[in-house]
C-alpha atoms as a PDB file:
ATOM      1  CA  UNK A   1     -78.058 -11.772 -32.164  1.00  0.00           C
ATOM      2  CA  UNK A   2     -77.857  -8.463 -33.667  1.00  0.00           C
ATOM      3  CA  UNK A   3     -74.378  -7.199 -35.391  1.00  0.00           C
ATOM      4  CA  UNK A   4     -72.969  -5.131 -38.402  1.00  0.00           C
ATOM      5  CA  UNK A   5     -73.106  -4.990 -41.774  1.00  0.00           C
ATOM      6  CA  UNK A   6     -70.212  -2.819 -43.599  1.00  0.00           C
ATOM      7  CA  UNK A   7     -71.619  -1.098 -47.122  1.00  0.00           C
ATOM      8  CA  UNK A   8     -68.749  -0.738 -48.829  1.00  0.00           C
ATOM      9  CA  UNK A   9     -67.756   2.240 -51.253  1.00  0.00           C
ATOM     10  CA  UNK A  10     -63.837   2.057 -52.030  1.00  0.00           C
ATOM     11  CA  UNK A  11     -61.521   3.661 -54.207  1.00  0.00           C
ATOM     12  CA  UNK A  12     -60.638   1.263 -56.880  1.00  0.00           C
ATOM     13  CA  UNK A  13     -57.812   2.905 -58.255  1.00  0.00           C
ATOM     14  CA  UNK A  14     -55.478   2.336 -55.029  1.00  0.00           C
ATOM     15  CA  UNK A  15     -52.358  -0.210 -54.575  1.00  0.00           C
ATOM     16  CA  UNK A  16     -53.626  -3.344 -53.176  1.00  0.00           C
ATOM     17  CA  UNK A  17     -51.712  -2.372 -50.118  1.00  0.00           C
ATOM     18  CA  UNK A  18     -53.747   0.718 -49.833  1.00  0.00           C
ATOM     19  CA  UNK A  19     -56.978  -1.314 -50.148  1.00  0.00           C
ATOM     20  CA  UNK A  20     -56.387  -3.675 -47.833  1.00  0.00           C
ATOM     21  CA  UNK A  21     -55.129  -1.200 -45.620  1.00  0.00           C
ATOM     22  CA  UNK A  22     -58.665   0.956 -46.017  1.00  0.00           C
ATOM     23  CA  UNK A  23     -60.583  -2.586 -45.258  1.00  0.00           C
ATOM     24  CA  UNK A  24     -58.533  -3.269 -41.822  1.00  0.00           C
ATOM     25  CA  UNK A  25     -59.555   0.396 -40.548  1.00  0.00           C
ATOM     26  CA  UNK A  26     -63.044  -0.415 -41.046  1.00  0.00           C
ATOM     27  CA  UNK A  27     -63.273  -3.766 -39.828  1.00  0.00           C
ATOM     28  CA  UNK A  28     -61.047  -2.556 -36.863  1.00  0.00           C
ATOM     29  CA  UNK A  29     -63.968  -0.055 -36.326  1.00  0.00           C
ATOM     30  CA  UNK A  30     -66.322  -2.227 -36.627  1.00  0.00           C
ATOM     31  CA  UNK A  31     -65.487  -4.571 -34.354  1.00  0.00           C
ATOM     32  CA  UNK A  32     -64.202  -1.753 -31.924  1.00  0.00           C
ATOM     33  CA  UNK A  33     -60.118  -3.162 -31.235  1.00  0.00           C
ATOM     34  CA  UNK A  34     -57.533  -0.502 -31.698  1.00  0.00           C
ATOM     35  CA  UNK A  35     -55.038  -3.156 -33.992  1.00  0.00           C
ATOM     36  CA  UNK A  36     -55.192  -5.818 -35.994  1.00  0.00           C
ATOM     37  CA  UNK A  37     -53.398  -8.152 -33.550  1.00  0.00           C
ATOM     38  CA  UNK A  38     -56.146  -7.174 -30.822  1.00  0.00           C
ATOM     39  CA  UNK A  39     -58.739  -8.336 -33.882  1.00  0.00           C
ATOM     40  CA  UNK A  40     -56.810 -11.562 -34.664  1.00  0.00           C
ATOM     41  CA  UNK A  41     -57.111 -12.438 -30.623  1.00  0.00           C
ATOM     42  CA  UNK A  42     -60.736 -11.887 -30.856  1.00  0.00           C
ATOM     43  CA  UNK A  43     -61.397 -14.077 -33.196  1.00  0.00           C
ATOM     44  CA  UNK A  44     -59.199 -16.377 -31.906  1.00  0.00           C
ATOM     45  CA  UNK A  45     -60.975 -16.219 -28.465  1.00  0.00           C
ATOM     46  CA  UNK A  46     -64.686 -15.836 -29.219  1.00  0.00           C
ATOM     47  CA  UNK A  47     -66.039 -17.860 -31.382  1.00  0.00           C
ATOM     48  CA  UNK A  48     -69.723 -16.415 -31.101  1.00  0.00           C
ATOM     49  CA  UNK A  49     -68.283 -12.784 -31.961  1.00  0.00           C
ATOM     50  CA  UNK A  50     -66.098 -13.940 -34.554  1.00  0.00           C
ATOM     51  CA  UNK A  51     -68.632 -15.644 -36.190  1.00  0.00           C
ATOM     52  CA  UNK A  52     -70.767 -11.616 -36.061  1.00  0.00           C
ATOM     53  CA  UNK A  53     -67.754  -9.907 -37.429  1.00  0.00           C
ATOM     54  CA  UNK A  54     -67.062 -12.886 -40.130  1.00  0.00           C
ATOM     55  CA  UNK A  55     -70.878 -12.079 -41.434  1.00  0.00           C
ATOM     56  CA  UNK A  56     -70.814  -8.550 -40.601  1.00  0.00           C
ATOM     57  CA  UNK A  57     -67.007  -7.613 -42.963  1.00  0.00           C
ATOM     58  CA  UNK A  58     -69.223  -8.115 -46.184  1.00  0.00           C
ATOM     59  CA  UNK A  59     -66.579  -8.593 -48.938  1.00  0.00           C
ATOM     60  CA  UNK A  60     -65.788 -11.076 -51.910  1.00  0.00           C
ATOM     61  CA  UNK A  61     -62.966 -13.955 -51.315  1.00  0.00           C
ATOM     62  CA  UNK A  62     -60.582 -11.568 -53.635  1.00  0.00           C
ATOM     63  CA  UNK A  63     -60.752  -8.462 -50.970  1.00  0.00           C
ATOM     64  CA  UNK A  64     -59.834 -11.429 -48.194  1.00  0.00           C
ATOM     65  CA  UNK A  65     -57.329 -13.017 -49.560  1.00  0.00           C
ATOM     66  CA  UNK A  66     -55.690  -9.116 -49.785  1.00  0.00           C
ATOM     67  CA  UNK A  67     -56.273  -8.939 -46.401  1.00  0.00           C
ATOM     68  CA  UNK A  68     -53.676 -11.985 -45.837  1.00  0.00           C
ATOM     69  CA  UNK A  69     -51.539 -11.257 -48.404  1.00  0.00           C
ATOM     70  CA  UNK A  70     -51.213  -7.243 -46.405  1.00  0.00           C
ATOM     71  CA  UNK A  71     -51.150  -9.572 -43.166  1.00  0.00           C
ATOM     72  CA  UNK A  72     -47.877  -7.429 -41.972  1.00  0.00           C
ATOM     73  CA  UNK A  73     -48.672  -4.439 -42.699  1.00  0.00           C
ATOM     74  CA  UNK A  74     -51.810  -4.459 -41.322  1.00  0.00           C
ATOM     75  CA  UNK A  75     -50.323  -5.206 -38.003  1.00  0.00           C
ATOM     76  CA  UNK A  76     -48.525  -1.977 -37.997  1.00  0.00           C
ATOM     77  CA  UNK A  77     -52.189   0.096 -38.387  1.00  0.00           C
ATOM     78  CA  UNK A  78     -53.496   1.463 -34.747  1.00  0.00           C
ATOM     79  CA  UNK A  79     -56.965   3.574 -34.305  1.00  0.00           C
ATOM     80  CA  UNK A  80     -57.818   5.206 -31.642  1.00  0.00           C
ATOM     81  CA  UNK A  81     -60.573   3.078 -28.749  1.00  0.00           C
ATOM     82  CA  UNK A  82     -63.927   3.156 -28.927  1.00  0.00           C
ATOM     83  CA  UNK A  83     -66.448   4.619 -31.359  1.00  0.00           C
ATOM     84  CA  UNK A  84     -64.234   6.972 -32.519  1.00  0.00           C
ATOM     85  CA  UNK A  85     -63.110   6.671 -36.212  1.00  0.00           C
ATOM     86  CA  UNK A  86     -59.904   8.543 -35.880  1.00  0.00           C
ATOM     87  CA  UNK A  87     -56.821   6.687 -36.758  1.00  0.00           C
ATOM     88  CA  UNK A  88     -53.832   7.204 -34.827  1.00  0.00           C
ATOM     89  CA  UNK A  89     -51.248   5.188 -37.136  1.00  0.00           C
ATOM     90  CA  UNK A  90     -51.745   4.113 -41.367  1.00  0.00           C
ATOM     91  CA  UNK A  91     -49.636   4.353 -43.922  1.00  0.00           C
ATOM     92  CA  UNK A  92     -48.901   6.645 -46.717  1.00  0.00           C
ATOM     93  CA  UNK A  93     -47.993   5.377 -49.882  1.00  0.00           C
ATOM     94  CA  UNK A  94     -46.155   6.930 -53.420  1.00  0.00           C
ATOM     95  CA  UNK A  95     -48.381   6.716 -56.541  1.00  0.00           C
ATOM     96  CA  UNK A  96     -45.470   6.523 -58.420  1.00  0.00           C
ATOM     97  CA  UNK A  97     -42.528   3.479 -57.256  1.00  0.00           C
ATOM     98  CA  UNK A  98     -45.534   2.493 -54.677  1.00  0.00           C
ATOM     99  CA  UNK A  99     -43.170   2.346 -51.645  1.00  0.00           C
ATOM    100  CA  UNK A 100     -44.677   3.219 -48.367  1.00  0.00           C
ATOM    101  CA  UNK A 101     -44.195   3.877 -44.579  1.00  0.00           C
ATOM    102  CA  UNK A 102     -46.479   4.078 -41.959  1.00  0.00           C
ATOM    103  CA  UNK A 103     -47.321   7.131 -40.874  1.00  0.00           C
ATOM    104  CA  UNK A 104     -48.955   8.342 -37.075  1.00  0.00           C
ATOM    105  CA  UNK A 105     -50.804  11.515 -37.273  1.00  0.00           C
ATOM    106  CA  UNK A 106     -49.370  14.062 -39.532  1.00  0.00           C
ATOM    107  CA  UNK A 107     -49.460  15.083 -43.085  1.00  0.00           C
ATOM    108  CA  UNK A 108     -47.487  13.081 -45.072  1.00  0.00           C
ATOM    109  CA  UNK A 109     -44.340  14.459 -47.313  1.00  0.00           C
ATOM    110  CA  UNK A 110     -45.372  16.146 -50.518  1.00  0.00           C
ATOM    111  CA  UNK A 111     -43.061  14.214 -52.534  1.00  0.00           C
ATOM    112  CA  UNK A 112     -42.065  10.242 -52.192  1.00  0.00           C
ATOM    113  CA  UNK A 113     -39.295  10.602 -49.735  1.00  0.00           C
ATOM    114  CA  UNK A 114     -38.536   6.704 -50.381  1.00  0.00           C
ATOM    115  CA  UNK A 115     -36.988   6.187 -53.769  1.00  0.00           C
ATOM    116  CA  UNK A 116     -34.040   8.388 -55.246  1.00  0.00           C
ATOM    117  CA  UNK A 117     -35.423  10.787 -57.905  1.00  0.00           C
ATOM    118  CA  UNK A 118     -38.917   9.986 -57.128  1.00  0.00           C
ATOM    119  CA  UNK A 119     -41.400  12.476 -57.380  1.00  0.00           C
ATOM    120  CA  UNK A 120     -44.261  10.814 -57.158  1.00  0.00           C
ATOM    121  CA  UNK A 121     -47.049  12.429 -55.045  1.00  0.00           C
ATOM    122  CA  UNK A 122     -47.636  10.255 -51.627  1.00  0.00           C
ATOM    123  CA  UNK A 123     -51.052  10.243 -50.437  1.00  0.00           C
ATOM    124  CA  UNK A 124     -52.146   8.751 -46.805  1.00  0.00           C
ATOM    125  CA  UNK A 125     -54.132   6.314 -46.568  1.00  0.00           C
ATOM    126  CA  UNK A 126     -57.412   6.746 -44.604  1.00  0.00           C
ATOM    127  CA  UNK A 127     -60.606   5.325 -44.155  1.00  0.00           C
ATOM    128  CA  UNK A 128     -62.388   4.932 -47.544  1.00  0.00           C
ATOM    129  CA  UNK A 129     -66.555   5.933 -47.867  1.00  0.00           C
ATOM    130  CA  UNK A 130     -68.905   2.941 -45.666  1.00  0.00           C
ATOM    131  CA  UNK A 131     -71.734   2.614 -44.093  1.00  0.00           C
ATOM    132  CA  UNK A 132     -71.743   0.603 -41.272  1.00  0.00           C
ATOM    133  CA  UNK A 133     -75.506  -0.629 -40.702  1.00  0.00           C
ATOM    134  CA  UNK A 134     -76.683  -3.091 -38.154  1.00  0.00           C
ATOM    135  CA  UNK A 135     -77.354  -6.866 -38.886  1.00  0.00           C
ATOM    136  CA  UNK A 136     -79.515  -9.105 -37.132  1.00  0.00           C
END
């Protein structure tokens, strides 16, 4: 059985929110479903391809466990079907108070638009460097 491998390269000076949320677009990729609900279904339902993707995510019990502890906010994240790496809904985030939103498509504000007197700068959150390689 041949699969994926993900090479990571992430930022490391992101919210844990923001990491986790750069680790579901890639493993949403990866395993080509469009949200993290479809992903949770599929490994739910196939055990053969959950048991690829499981090798194939590549990443230390601490980057999991983020994963859970993001569980809900991951849910919110859609990409687009298919190969195609674009991202239709993520989430933007203040690097200031650290509130967020999700955000589909557009730039976000200049300026966190969550937190009275805020002026943090808010920065979407995208899909970080990878390499996705093949397994086997």
């Amino acid at each position: 059985m041949s699969g994926f491998v993900i090479r990571w390269a992430l930022e490391h000076h992101l919210s844990d929110r923001a990491r986790a949320v750069q680790h579901a677009l890639v493993i949403m990729l990866a395993a080509k479903v469009t949200t993290w609900d479809e992903l949770a279904q599929l490994l739910r339902s196939d055990p053969e391809r959950s048991q690829e993707i499981r090798r194939g995510v590549n990443l230390p019990l601490e980057d999991l466990q983020n994963l859970d502890t993001h569980e809900q906010t991951l849910r919110g994240l859609r990409r687009s079907s298919g190969n195609r790496a674009s991202i239709v809904t993520t989430i933007a985030e203040c690097d200031t108070c650290q509130r967020w939103g999700y955000i589909a498509g557009s730039a976000p504000p200049k300026s966190c638009p969550w937190t009275s007197g805020c002026r943090g700068k808010v920065t979407k959150i995208g899909l970080p460097d990878y390499t996705l390689g093949t397994g086997s």
